[in-house]
Protein backbone atom coordinates (compact mmCIF):
# COMPACT_ATOMS: atom_id res chain seq x y z
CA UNK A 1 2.36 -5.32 28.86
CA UNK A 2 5.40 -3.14 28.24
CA UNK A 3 8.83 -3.03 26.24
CA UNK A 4 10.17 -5.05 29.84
CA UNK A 5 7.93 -7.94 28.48
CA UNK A 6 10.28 -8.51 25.47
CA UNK A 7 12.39 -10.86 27.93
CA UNK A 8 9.16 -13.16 27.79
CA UNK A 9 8.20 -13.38 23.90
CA UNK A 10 9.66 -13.84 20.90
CA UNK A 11 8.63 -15.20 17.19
CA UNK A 12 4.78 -13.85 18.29
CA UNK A 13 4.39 -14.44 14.48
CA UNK A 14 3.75 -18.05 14.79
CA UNK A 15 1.49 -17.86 17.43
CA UNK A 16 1.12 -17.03 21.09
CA UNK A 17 -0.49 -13.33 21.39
CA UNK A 18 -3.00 -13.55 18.58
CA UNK A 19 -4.03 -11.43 16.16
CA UNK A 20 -5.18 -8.57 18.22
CA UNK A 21 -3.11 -6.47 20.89
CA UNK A 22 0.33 -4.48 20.52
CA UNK A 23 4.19 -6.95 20.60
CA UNK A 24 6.60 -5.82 22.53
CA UNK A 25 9.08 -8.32 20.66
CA UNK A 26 12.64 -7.08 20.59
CA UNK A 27 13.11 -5.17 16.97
CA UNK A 28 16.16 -6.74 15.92
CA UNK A 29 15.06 -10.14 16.54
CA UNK A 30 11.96 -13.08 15.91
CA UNK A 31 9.83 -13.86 13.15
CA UNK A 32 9.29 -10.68 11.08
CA UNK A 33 5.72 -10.93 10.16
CA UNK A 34 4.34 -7.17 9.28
CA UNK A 35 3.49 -5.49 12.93
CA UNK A 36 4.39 -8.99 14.32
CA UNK A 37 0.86 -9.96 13.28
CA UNK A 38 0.62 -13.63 13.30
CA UNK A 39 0.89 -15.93 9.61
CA UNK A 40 -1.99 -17.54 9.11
CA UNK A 41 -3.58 -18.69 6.17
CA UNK A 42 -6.99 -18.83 8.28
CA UNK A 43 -9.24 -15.89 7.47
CA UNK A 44 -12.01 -16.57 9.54
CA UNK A 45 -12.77 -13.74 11.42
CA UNK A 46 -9.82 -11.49 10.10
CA UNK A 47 -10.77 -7.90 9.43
CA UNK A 48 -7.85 -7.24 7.13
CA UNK A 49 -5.48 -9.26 5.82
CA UNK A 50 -1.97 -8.18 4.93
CA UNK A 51 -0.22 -9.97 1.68
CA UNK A 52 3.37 -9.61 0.02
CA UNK A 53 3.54 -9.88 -3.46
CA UNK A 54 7.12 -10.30 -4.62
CA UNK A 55 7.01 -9.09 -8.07
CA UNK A 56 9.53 -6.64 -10.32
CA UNK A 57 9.34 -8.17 -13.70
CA UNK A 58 7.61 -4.93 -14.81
CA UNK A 59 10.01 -2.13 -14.52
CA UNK A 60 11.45 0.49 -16.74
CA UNK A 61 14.37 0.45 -14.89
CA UNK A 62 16.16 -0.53 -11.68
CA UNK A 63 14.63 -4.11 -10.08
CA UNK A 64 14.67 -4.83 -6.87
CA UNK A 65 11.41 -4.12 -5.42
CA UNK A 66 10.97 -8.36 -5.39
CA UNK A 67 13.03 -7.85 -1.60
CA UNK A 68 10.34 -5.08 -0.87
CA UNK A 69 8.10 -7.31 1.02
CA UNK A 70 10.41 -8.56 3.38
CA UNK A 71 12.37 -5.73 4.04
CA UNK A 72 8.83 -3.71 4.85
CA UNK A 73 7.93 -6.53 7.19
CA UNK A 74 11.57 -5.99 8.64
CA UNK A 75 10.95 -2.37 9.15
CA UNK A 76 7.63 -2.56 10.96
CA UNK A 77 9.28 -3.96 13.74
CA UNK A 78 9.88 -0.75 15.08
CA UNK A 79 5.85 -0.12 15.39
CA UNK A 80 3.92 -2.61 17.01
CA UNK A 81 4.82 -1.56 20.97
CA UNK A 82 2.50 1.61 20.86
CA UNK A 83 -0.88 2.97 18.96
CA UNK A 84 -0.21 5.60 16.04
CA UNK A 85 0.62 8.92 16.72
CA UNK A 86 -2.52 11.54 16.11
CA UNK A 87 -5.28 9.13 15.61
CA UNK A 88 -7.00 8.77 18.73
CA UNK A 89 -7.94 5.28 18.50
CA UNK A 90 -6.57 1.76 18.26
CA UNK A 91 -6.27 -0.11 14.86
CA UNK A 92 -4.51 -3.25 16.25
CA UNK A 93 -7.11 -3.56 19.41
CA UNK A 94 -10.07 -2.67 17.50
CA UNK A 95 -9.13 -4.33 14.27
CA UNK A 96 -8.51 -8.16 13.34
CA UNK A 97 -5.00 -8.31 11.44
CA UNK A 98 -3.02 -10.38 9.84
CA UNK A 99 -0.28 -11.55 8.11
CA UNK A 100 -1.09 -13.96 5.30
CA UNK A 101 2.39 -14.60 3.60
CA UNK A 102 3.49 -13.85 0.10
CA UNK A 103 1.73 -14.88 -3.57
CA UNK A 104 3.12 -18.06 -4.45
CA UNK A 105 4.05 -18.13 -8.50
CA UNK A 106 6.26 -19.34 -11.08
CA UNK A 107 9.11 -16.31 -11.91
CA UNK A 108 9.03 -17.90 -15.25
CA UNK A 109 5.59 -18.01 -16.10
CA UNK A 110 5.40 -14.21 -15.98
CA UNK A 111 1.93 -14.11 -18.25
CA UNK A 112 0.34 -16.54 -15.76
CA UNK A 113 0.85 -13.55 -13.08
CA UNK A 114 -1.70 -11.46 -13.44
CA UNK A 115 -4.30 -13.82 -13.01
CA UNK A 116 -2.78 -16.01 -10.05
CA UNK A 117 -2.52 -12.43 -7.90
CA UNK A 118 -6.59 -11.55 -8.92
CA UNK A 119 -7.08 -14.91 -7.48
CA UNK A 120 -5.45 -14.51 -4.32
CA UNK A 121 -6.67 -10.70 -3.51
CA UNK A 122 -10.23 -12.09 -4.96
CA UNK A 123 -9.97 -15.62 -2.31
CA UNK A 124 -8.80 -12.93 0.88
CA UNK A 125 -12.19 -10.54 -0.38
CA UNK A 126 -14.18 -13.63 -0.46
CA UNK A 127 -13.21 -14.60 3.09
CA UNK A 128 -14.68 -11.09 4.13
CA UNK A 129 -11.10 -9.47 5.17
CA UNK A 130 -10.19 -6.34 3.28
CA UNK A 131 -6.81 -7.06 1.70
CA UNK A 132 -3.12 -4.64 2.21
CA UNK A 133 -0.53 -5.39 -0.03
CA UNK A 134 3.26 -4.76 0.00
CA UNK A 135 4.63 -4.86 -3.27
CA UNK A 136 6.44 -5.38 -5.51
CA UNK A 137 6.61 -3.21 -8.47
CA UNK A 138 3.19 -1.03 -9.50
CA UNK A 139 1.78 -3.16 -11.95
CA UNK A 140 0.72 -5.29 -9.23
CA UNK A 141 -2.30 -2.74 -8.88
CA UNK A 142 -3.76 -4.01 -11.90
CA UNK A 143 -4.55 -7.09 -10.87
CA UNK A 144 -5.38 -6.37 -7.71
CA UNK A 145 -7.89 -3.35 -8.87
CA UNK A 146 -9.69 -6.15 -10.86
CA UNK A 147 -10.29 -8.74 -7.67
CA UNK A 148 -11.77 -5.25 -6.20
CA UNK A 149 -13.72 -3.66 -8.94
CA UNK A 150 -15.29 -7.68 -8.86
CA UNK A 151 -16.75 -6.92 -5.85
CA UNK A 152 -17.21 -3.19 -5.37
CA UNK A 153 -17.69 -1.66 -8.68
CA UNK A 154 -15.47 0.89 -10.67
CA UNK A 155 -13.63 2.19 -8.43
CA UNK A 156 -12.56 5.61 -6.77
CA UNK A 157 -8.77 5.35 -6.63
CA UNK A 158 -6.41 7.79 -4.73
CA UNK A 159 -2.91 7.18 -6.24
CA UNK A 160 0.50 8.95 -4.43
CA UNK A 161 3.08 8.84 -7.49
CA UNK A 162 5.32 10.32 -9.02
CA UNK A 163 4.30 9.13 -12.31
CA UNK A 164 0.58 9.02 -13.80
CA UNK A 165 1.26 5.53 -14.75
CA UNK A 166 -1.28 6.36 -17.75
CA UNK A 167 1.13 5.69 -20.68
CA UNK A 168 -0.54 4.66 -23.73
CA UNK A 169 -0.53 0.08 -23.62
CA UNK A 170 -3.58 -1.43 -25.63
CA UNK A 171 -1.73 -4.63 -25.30
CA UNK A 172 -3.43 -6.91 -23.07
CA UNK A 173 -0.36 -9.42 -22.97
CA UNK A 174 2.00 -6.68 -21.83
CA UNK A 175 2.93 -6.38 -18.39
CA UNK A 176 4.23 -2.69 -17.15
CA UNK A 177 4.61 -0.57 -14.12
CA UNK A 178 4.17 2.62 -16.04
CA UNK A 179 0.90 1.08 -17.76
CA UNK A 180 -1.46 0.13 -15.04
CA UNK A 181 -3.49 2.88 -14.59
CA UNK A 182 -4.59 3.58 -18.04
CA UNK A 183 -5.45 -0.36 -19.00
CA UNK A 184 -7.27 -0.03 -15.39
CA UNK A 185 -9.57 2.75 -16.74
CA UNK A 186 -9.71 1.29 -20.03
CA UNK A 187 -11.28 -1.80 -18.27
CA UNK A 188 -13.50 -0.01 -16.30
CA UNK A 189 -12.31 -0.68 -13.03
CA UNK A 190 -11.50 3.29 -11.86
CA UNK A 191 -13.66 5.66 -12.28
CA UNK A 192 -11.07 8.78 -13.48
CA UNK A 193 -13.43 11.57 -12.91
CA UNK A 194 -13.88 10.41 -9.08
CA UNK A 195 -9.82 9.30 -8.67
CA UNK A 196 -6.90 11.03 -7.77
CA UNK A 197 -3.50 11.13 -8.49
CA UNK A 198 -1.35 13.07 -5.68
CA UNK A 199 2.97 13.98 -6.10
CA UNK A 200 2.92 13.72 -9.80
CA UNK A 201 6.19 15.06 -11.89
CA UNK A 202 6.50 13.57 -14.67
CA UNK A 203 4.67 14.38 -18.34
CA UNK A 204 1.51 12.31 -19.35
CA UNK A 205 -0.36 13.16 -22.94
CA UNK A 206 -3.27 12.24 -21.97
CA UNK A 207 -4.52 12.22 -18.58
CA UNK A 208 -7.96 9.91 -19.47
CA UNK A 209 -10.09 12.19 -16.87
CA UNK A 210 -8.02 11.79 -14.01
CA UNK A 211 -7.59 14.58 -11.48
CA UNK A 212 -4.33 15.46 -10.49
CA UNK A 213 -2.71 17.11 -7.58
CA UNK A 214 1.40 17.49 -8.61
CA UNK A 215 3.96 17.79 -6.21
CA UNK A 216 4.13 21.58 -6.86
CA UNK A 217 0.59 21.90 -5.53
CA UNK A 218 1.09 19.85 -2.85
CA UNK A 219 4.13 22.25 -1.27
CA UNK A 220 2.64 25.40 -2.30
CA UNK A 221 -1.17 24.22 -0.79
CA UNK A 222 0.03 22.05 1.97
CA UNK A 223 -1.56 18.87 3.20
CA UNK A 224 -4.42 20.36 4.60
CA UNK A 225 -5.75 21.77 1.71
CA UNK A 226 -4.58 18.60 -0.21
CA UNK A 227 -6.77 16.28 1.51
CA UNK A 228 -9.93 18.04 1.65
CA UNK A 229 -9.53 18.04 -1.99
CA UNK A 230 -9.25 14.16 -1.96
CA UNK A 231 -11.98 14.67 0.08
CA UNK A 232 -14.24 16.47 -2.22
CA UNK A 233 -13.22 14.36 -5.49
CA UNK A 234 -13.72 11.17 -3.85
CA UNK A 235 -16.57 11.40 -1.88
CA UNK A 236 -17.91 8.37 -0.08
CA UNK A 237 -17.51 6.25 -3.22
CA UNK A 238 -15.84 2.90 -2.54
CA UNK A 239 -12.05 3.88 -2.77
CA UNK A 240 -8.43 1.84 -3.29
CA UNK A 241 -5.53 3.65 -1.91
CA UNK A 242 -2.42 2.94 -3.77
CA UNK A 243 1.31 4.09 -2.75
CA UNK A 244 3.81 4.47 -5.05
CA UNK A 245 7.21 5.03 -2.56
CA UNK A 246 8.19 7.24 -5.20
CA UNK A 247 5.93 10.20 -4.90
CA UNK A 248 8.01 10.67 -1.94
CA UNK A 249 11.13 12.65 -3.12
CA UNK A 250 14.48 10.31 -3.32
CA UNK A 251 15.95 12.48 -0.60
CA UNK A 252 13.24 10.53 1.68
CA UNK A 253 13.19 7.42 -0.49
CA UNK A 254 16.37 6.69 -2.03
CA UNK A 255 15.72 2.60 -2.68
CA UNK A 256 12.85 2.66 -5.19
CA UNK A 257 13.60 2.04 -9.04
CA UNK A 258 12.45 5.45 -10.76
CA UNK A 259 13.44 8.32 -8.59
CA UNK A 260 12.75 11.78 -9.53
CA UNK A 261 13.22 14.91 -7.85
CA UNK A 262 11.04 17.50 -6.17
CA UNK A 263 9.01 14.64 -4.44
CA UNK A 264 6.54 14.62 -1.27
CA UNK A 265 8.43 14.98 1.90
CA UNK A 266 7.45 12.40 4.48
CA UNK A 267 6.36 14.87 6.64
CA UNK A 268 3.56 15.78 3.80
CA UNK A 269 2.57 12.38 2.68
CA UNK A 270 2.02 11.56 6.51
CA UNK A 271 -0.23 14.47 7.06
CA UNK A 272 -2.20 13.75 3.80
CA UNK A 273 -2.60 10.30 4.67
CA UNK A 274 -4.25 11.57 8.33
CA UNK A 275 -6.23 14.39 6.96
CA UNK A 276 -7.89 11.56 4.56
CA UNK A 277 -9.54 10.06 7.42
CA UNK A 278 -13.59 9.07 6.82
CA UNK A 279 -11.62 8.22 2.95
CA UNK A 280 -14.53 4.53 2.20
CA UNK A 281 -11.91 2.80 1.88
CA UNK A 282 -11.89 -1.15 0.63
CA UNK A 283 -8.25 -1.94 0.29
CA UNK A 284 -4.85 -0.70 -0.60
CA UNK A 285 -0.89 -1.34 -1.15
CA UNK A 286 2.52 -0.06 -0.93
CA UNK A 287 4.68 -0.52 -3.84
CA UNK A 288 8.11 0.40 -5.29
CA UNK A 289 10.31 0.04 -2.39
CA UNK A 290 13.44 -1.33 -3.73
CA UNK A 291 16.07 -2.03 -0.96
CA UNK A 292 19.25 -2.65 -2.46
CA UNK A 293 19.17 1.02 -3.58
CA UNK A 294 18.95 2.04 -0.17
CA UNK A 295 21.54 0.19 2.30
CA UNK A 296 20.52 2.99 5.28
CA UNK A 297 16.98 0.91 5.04
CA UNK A 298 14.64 4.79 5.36
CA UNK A 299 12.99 3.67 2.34
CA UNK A 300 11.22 0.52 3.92
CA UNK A 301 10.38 2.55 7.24
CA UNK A 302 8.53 5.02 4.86
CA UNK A 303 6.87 2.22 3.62
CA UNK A 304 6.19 0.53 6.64
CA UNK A 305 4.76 3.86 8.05
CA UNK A 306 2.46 4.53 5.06
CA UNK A 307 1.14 0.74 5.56
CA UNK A 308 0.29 1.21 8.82
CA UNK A 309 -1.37 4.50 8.20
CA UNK A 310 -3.78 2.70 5.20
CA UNK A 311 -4.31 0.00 8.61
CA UNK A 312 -5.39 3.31 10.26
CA UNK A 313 -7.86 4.53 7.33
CA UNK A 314 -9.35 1.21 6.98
CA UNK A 315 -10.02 0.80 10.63
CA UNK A 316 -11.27 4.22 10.87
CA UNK A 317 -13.82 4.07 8.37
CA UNK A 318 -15.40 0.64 10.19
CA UNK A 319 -15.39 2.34 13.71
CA UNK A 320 -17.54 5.09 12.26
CA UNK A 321 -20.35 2.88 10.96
């Protein structure tokens, strides 16, 4: 099969090529499932699932990130024809994929969220498929951490950000992007002391444990020396990869809804994200992408990329056992 066969398919997402194997689908037209993996709500036999969750009730600031699903999905279309650059194997041969739609909830029942998205990452865990989420703003991760910690522990979490997200919120009832990390530890469901916060530039008081690589570090180190400290923090310890599209600076990632300067070039978060390789790694998401701060669209093709990168690590990990 080659780009020539896009005169032959079309809308693969509902069916036709399967859920294995590259599409060679034109970009700018069909069904835009993520990779042009097909929708199914059938898990049986699915390696890894990936969701949308269409959430931005939680922000500080600018909304939006409720069209970062979609416009993720969107952007993918430009990576299904060929395997990833640099990794030397096959993630959509070798692994099961698939799309499994969006979280279905009441936008006015925001206190009933929280539990409804456990549910769903906790049903696609039960079903044996590791689950890859597109958000959506960064609480998200909260829930999501708890359908995981459920099954795997306290977890080892490896968090790209420009913010700590550890801001002080004993308030079980509150929902809050800049919160979810430090109810997360409070809970038990991340183990600080073997987690990892990478691009931080913004101020925390207290940092509850947590190791932290800032941005600084990162362009003074480079990824290299980055990632064999994930490495060495992290271990083998069963490990949730979380993306805010903020720790990349906004000169990257313009459409996200707390921008701050002096951010990860893509070039670096790429190169982390490869070097991390061998990472045990049990799920993962991409959140913060907010397109209608971004009309050129670069901020969902970073996002896209990073997703299919956290495909990469989870498939990598399996092929090794």
């Amino acid at each position: 099969m080659a780009l020539e066969d896009a005169k032959n398919e079309v809308d693969v997402a509902f069916g036709g090529r399967g859920a294995r194997g590259y599409a060679y689908e034109n970009a700018f037209a069909g069904a835009t499932s993520f990779l042009r993996r097909p929708y199914t709500k059938d898990l049986t036999g699915v390696d890894l699932a990936v969701t949308g969750v269409a959430f931005d009730q939680a922000v500080t600031n600018r909304t939006g990130t409720r069209f970062g699903p979609r416009a993720i999905r969107e952007a993918s279309t430009l990576q299904p024809y060929d395997r990833p650059f640099g990794w030397g194997f096959d993630p959509l041969e070798e692994l099961t994929v698939v799309d499994y739609g969006d979280l279905a909830f009441d936008y006015a029942r925001t206190a009933e969220f929280p539990a409804r998205l456990t549910a769903h990452v906790a049903g696609i865990l039960a079903a044996g498929a590791g689950a890859l989420t597109l958000g959506g703003d960064h609480s998200i991760t909260l829930p999501i951490l708890r359908a995981h910690a459920a099954v795997f522990g306290p977890l080892s979490v490896v968090q790209f950000d420009a913010h700590s997200d550890l801001w002080v919120d004993d308030d079980p009832g509150r929902i809050d992007h800049g919160t979810f990390m430090y109810k997360a530890v409070k809970e038990g469901l991340v183990d600080p002391t073997r987690s990892v916060q990478v691009g931080i530039r913004t101020d925390t008081p207290d940092w509850l444990g947590m190791n932290v690589i800032d941005a600084r570090t990162v362009h003074e180190q480079g990824p290299a020396a980055v990632a064999a400290r994930v490495h060495a923090i992290v271990g083998h310890h069963p490990t949730y990869l979380t993306f805010d599209i903020d720790a990349l600076d906004p000169a990257f990632a313009p459409g996200t809804g707390t921008p701050v300067w002096g951010g990860l070039a893509s070039w670096q978060a790429a190169a982390i994200l490869r070097d991390l390789a061998g990472l045990n790694l049990v799920g993962g998401d991409v959140v913060e992408v907010s397109p209608p701060y971004d009309p050129s669209g670069i901020t969902a093709v970073a996002g896209a990329h990073v997703a299919y990168e956290l495909i990469c690590l989870y498939g990598w990990r399996r092929r090794k056992e």
